[in-house]
C-alpha atoms as a PDB file:
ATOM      1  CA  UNK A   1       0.000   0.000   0.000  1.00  0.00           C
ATOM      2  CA  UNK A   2       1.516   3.325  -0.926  1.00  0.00           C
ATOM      3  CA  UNK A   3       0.561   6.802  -0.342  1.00  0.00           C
ATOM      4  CA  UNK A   4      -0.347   9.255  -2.774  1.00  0.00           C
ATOM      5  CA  UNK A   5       1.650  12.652  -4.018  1.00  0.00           C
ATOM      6  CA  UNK A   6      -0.583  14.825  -5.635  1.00  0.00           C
ATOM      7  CA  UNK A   7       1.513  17.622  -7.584  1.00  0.00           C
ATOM      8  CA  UNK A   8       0.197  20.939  -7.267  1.00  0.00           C
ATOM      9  CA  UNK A   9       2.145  22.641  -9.839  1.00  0.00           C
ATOM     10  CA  UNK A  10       1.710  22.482 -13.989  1.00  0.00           C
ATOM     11  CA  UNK A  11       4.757  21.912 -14.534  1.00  0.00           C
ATOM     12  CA  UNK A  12       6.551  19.039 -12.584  1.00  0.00           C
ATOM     13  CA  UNK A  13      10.362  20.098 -11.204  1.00  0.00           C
ATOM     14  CA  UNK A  14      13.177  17.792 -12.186  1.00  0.00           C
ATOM     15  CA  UNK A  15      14.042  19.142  -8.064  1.00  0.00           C
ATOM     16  CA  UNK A  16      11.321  17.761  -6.855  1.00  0.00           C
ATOM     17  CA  UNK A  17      11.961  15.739  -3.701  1.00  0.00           C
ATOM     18  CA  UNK A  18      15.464  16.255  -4.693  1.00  0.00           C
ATOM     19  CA  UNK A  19      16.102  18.891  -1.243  1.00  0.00           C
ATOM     20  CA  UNK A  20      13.976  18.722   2.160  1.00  0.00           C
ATOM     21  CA  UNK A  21      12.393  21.410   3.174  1.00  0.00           C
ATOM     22  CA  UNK A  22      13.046  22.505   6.766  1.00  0.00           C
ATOM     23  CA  UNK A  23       9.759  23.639   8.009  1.00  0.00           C
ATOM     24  CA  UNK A  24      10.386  24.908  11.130  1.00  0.00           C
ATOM     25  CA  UNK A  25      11.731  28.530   9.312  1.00  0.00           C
ATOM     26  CA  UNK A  26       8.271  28.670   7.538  1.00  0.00           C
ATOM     27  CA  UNK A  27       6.011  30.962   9.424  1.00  0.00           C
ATOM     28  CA  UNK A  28       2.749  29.023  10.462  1.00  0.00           C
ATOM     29  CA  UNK A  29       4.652  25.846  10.119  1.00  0.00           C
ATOM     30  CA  UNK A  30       0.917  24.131  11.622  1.00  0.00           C
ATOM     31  CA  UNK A  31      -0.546  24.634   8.490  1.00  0.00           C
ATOM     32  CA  UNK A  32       1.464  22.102   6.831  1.00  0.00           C
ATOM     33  CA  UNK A  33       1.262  19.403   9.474  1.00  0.00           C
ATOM     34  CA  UNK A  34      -0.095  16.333   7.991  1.00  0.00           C
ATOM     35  CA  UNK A  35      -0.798  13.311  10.548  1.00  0.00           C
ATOM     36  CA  UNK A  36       2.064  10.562  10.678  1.00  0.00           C
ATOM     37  CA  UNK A  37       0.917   7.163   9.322  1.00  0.00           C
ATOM     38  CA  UNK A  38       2.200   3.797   9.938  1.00  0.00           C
ATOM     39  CA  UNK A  39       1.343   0.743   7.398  1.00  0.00           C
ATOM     40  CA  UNK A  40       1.953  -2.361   8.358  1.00  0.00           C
ATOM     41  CA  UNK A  41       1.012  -6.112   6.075  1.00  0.00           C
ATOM     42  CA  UNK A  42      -0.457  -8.827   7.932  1.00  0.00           C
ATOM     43  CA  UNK A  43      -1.163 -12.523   6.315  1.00  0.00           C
ATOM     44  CA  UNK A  44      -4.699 -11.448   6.335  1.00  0.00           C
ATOM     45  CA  UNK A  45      -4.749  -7.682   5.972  1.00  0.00           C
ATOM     46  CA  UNK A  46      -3.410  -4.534   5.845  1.00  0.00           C
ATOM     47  CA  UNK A  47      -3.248  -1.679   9.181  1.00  0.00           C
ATOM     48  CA  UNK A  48      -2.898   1.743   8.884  1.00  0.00           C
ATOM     49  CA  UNK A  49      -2.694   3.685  12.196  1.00  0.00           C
ATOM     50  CA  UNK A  50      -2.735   7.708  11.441  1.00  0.00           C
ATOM     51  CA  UNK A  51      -1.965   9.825  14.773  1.00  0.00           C
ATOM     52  CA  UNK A  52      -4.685  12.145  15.256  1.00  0.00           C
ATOM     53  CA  UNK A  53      -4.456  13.067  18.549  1.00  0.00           C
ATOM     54  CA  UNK A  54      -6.926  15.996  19.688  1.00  0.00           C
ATOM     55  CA  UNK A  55      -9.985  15.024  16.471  1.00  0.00           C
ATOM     56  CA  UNK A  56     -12.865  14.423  17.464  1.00  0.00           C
ATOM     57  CA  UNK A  57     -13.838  11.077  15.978  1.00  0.00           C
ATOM     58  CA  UNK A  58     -16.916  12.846  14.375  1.00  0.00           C
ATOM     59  CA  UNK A  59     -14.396  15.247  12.348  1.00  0.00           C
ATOM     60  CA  UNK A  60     -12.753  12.087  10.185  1.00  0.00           C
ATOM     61  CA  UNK A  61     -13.975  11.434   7.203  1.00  0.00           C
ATOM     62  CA  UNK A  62     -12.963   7.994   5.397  1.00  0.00           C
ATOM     63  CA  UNK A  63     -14.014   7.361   1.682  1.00  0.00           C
ATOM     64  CA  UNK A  64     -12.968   4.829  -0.547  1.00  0.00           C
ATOM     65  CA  UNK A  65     -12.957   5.026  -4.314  1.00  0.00           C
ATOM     66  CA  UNK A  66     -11.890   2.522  -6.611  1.00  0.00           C
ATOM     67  CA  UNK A  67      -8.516   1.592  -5.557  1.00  0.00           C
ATOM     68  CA  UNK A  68      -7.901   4.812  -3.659  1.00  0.00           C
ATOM     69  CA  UNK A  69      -8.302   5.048   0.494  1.00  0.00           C
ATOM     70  CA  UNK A  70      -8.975   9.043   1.733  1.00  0.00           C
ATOM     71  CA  UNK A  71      -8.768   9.754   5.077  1.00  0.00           C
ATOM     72  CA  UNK A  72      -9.282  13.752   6.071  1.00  0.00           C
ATOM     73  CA  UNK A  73     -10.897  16.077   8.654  1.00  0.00           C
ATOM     74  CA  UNK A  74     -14.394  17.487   7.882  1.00  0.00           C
ATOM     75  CA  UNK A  75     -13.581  20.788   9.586  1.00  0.00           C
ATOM     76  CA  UNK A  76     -10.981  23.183   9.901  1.00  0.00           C
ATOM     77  CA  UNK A  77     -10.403  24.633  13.778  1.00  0.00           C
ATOM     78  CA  UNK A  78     -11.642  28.403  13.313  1.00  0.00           C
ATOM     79  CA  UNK A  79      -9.280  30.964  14.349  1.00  0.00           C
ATOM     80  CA  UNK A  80     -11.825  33.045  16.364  1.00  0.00           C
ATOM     81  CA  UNK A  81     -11.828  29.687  18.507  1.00  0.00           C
ATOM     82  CA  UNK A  82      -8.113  29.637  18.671  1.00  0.00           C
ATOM     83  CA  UNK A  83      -7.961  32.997  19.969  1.00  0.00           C
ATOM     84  CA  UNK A  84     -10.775  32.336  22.610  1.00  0.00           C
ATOM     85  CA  UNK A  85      -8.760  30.016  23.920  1.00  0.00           C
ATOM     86  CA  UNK A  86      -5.079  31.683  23.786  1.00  0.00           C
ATOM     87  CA  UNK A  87      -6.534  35.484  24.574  1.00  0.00           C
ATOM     88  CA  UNK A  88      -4.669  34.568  28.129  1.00  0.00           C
ATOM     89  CA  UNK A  89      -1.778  33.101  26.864  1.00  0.00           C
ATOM     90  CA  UNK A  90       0.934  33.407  24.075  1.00  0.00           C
ATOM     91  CA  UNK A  91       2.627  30.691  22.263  1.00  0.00           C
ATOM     92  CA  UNK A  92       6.274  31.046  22.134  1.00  0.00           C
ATOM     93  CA  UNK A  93       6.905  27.631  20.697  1.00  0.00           C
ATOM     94  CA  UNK A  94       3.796  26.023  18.675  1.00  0.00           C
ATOM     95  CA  UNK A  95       4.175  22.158  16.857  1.00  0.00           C
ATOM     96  CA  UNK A  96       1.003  20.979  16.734  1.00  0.00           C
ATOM     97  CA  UNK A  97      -1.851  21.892  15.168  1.00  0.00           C
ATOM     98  CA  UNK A  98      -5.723  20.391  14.983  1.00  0.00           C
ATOM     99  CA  UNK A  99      -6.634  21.248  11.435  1.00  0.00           C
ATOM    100  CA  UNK A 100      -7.695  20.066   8.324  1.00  0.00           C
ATOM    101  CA  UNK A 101      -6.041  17.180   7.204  1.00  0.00           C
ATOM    102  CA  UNK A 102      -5.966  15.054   3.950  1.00  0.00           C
ATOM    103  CA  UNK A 103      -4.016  11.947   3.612  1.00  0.00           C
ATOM    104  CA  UNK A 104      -4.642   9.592  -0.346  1.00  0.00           C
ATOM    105  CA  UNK A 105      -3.435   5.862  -0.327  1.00  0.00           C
ATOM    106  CA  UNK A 106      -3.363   3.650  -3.203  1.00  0.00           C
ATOM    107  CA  UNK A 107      -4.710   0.292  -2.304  1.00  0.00           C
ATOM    108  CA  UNK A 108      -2.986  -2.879  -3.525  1.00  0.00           C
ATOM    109  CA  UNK A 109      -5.080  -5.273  -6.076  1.00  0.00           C
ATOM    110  CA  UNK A 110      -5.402  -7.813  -2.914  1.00  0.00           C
ATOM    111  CA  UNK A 111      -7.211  -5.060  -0.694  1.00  0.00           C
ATOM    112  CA  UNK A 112     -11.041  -6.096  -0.415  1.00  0.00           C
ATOM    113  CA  UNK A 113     -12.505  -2.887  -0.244  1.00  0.00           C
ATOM    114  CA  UNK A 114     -15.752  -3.504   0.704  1.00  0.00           C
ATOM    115  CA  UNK A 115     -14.588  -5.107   4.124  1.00  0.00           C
ATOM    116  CA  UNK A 116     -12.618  -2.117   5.450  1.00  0.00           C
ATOM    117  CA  UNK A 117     -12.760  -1.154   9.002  1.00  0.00           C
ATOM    118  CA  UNK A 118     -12.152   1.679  11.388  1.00  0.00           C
ATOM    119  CA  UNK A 119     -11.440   2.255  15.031  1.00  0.00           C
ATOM    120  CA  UNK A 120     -10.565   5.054  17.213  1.00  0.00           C
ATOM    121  CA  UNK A 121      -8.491   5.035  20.233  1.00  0.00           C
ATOM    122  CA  UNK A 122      -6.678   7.519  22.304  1.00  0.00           C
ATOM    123  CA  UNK A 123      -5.590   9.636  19.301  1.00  0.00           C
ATOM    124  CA  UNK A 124      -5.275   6.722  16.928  1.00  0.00           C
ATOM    125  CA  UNK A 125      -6.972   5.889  13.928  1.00  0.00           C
ATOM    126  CA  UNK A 126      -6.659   2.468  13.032  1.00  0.00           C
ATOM    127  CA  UNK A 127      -7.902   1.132   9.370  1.00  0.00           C
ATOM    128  CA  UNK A 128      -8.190  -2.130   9.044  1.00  0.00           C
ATOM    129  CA  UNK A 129      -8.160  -3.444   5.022  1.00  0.00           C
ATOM    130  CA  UNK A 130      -8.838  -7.460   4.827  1.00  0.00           C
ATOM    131  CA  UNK A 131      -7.272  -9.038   1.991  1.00  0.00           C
ATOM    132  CA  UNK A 132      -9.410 -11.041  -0.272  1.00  0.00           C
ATOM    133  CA  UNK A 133      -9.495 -14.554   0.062  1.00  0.00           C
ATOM    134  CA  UNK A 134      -7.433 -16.139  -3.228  1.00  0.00           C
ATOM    135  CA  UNK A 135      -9.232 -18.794  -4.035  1.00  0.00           C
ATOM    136  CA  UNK A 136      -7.562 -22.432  -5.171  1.00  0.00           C
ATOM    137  CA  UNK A 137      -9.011 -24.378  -8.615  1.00  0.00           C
ATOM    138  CA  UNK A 138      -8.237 -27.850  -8.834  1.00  0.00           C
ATOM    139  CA  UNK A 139      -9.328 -29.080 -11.607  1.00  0.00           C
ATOM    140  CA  UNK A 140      -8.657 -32.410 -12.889  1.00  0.00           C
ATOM    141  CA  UNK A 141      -6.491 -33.016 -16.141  1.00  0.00           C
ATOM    142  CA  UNK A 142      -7.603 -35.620 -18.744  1.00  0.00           C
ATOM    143  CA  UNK A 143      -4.738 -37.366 -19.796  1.00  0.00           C
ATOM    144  CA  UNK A 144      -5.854 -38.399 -23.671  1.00  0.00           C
END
């Protein structure tokens, strides 16, 4: 199973991927926070576990298109409820961020996508994909 990387631009850059961006000199550096994803392959399915910590379970959205798996956050945190909450305070050092969130995988030809399911625990989403079940012919051969 492998994750999707939409391009954004026109034009593809020969650079692309080529240097890493270091973040943490971009102003808002939240904003570009995407959650961290582990996939793992089992004998009987695949698990994806996103960290999510601080989503309410009713903010995910999961959809499933053809061969593609989308997880994302319905809504984005306002900023007049940000500043509610901070009026008293002020960040001097700010890594995470509860926004919206998009994350595309590709599932493999094995992934029965009608069977997939979803739990969430303590921050966790976990995404469970069953694999479909190969099935064996045997079938006799006439000898002539």
């Amino acid at each position: 199973m492998k994750t999707v990387r939409r391009n954004s631009t026109v034009f593809p850059s020969i650079f692309e991927g080529l240097f890493t961006e270091n973040r943490l000199d971009v102003p808002n550096y939240e904003k570009f926070s995407i959650p961290a994803v582990n996939i793992s392959e089992k004998s009987t399915n695949f698990v994806l576990e996103i960290a999510i910590p601080g989503i309410d379970k009713n903010d995910i959205a999961i959809e499933v298109e053809e061969n593609t798996l989308t997880v994302s956050s319905r809504e984005e945190l306002k900023q007049s409820d940000e500043k509610e909450k901070n009026e008293d305070s002020k960040f001097t050092h700010k890594e995470f961020y509860f926004g919206k969130f998009k994350r595309v995988f590709t599932l493999p030809e094995t992934a029965n996508s009608k069977e997939i399911n979803a739990a969430y625990n303590a921050g966790i989403l976990t995404i469970t994909v069953p694999k479909m079940e190969k099935k064996v012919l045997k079938k006799m051969v006439e000898i002539s």
